[in-house]
N, C-alpha and C. Protein backbone atom coordinates (compact mmCIF):
# COMPACT_ATOMS: atom_id res chain seq x y z
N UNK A 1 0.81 -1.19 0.00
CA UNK A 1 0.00 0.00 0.00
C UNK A 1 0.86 1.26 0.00
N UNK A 2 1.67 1.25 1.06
CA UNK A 2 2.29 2.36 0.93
C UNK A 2 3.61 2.99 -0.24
N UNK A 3 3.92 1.69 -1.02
CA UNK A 3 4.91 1.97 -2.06
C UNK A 3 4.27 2.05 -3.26
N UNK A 4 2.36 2.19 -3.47
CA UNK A 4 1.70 2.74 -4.80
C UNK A 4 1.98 4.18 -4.26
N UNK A 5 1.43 4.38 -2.68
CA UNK A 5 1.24 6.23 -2.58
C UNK A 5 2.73 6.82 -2.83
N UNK A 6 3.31 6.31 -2.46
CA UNK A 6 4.98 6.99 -2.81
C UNK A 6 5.39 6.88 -4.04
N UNK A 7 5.06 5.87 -4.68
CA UNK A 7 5.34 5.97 -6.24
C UNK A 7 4.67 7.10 -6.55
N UNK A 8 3.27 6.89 -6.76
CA UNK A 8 2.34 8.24 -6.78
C UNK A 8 3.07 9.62 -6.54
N UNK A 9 3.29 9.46 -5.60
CA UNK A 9 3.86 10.87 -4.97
C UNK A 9 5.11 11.22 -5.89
N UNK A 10 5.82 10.27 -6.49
CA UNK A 10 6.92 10.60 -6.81
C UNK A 10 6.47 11.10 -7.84
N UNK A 11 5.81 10.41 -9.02
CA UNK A 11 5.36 10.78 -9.90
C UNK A 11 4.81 11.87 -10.06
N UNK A 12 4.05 12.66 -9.22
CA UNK A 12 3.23 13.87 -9.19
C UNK A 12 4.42 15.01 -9.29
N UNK A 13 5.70 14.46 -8.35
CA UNK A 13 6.72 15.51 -8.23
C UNK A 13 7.48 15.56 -8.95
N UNK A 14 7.68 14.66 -9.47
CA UNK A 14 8.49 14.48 -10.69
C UNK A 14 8.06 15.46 -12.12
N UNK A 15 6.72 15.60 -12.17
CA UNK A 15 5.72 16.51 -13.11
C UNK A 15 5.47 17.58 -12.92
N UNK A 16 5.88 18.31 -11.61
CA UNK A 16 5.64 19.53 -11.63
C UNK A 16 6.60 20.72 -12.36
N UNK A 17 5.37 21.59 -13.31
CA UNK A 17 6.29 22.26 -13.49
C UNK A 17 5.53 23.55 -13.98
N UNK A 18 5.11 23.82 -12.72
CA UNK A 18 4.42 25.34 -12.91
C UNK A 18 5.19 25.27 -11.83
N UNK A 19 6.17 27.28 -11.83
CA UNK A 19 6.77 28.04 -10.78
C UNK A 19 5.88 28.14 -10.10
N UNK A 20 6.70 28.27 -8.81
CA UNK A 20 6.31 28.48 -6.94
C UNK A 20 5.51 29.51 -7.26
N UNK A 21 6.29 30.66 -8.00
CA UNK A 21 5.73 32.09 -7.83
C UNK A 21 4.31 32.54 -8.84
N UNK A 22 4.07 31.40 -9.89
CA UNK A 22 3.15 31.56 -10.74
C UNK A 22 1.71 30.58 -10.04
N UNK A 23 2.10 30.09 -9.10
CA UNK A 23 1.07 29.21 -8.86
C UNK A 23 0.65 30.05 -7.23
N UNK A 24 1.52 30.39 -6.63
CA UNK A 24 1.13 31.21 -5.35
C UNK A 24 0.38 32.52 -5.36
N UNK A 25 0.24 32.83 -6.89
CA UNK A 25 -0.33 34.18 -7.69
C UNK A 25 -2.05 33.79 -8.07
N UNK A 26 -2.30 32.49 -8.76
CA UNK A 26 -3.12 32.06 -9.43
C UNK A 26 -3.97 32.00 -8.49
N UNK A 27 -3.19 30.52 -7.75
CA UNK A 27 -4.43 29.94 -6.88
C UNK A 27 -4.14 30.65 -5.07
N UNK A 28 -3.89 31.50 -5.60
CA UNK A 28 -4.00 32.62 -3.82
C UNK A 28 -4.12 31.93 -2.80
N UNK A 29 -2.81 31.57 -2.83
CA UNK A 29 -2.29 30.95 -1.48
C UNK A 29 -1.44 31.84 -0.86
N UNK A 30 -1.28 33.08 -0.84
CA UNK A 30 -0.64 33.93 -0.07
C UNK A 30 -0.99 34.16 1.18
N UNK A 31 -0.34 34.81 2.16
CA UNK A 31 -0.56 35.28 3.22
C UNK A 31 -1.90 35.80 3.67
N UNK A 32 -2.93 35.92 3.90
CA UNK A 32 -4.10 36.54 3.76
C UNK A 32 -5.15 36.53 2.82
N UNK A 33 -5.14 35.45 1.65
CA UNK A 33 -5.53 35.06 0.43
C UNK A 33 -6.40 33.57 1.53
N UNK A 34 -7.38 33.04 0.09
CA UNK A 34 -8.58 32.35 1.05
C UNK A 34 -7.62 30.74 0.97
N UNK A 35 -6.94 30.62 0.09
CA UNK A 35 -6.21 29.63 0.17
C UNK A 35 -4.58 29.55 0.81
N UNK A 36 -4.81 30.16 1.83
CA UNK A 36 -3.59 30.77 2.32
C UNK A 36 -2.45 29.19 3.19
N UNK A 37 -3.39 28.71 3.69
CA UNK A 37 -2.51 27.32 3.96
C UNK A 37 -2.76 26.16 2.91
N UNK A 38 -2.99 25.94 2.06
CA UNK A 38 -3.26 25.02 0.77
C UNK A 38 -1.93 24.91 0.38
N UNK A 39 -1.61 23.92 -0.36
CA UNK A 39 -0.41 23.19 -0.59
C UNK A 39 -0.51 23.01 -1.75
N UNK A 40 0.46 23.38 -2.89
CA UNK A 40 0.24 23.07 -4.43
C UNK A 40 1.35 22.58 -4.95
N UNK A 41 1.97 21.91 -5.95
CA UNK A 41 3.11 21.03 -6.19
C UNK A 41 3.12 21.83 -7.87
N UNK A 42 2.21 22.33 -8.33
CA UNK A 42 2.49 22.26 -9.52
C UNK A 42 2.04 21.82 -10.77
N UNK A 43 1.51 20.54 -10.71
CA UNK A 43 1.04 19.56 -12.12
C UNK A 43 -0.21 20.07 -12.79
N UNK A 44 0.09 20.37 -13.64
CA UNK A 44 -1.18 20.78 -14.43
C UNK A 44 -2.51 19.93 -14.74
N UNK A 45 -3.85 20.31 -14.87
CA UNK A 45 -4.69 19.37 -15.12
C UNK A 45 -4.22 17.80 -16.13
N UNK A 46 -4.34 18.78 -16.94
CA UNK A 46 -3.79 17.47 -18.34
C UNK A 46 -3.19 16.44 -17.24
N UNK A 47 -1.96 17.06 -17.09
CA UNK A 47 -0.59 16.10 -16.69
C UNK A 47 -1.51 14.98 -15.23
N UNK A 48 -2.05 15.72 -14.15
CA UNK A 48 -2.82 14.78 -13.33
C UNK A 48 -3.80 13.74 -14.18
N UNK A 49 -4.56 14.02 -14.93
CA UNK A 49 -5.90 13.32 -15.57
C UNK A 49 -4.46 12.20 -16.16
N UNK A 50 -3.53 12.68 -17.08
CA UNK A 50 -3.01 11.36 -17.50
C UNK A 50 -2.15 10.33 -16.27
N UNK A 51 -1.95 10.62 -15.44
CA UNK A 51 -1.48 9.94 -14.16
C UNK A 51 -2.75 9.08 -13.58
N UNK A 52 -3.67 9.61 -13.35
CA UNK A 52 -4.91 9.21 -13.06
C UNK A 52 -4.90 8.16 -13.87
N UNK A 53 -5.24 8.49 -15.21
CA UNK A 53 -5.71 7.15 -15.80
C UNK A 53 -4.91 5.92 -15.54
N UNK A 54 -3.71 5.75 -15.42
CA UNK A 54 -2.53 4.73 -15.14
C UNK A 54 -3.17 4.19 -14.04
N UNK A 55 -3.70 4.60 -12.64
CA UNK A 55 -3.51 4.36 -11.56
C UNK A 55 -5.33 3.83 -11.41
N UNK A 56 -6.24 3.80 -12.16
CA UNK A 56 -7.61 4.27 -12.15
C UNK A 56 -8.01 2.67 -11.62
N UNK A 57 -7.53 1.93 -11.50
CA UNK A 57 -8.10 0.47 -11.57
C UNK A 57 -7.18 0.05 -9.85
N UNK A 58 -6.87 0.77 -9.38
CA UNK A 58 -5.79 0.89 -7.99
C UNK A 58 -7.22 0.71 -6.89
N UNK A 59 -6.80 -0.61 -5.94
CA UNK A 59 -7.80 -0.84 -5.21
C UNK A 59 -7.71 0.60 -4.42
N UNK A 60 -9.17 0.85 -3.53
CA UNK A 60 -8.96 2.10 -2.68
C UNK A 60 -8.40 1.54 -1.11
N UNK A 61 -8.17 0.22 -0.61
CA UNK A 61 -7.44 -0.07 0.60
C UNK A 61 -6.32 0.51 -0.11
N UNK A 62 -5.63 0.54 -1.15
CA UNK A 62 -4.31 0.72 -1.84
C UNK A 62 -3.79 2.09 -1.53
């Protein structure tokens, strides 16, 4: 179980590639912004939906 979520994980990080500073702008995660503690890595829709599909048949105990 835990070496699909870390693969996962790797994979997600491995894909990021929207800047810190372009994504802390967008999705207003700044200081006083409504998403101010939210956590973003980066991966663009596209790039998640095609990760997704790979993983889509992944039991959910998994």
């Amino acid at each position: 179980m835990r070496e699909n979520v870390q693969q996962i994980r790797n994979i997600l990080l491995e894909n990021a590639t929207i800047p810190v500073e372009r994504r802390t702008l967008f999705l207003k995660t700044r200081e006083g912004d409504y998403g101010e503690h939210d956590r973003f890595i980066g991966v663009t829709v596209p790039t998640l939906r095609t990760i997704a599909k790979s993983y889509y048949n992944l039991d959910m105990d998994d």
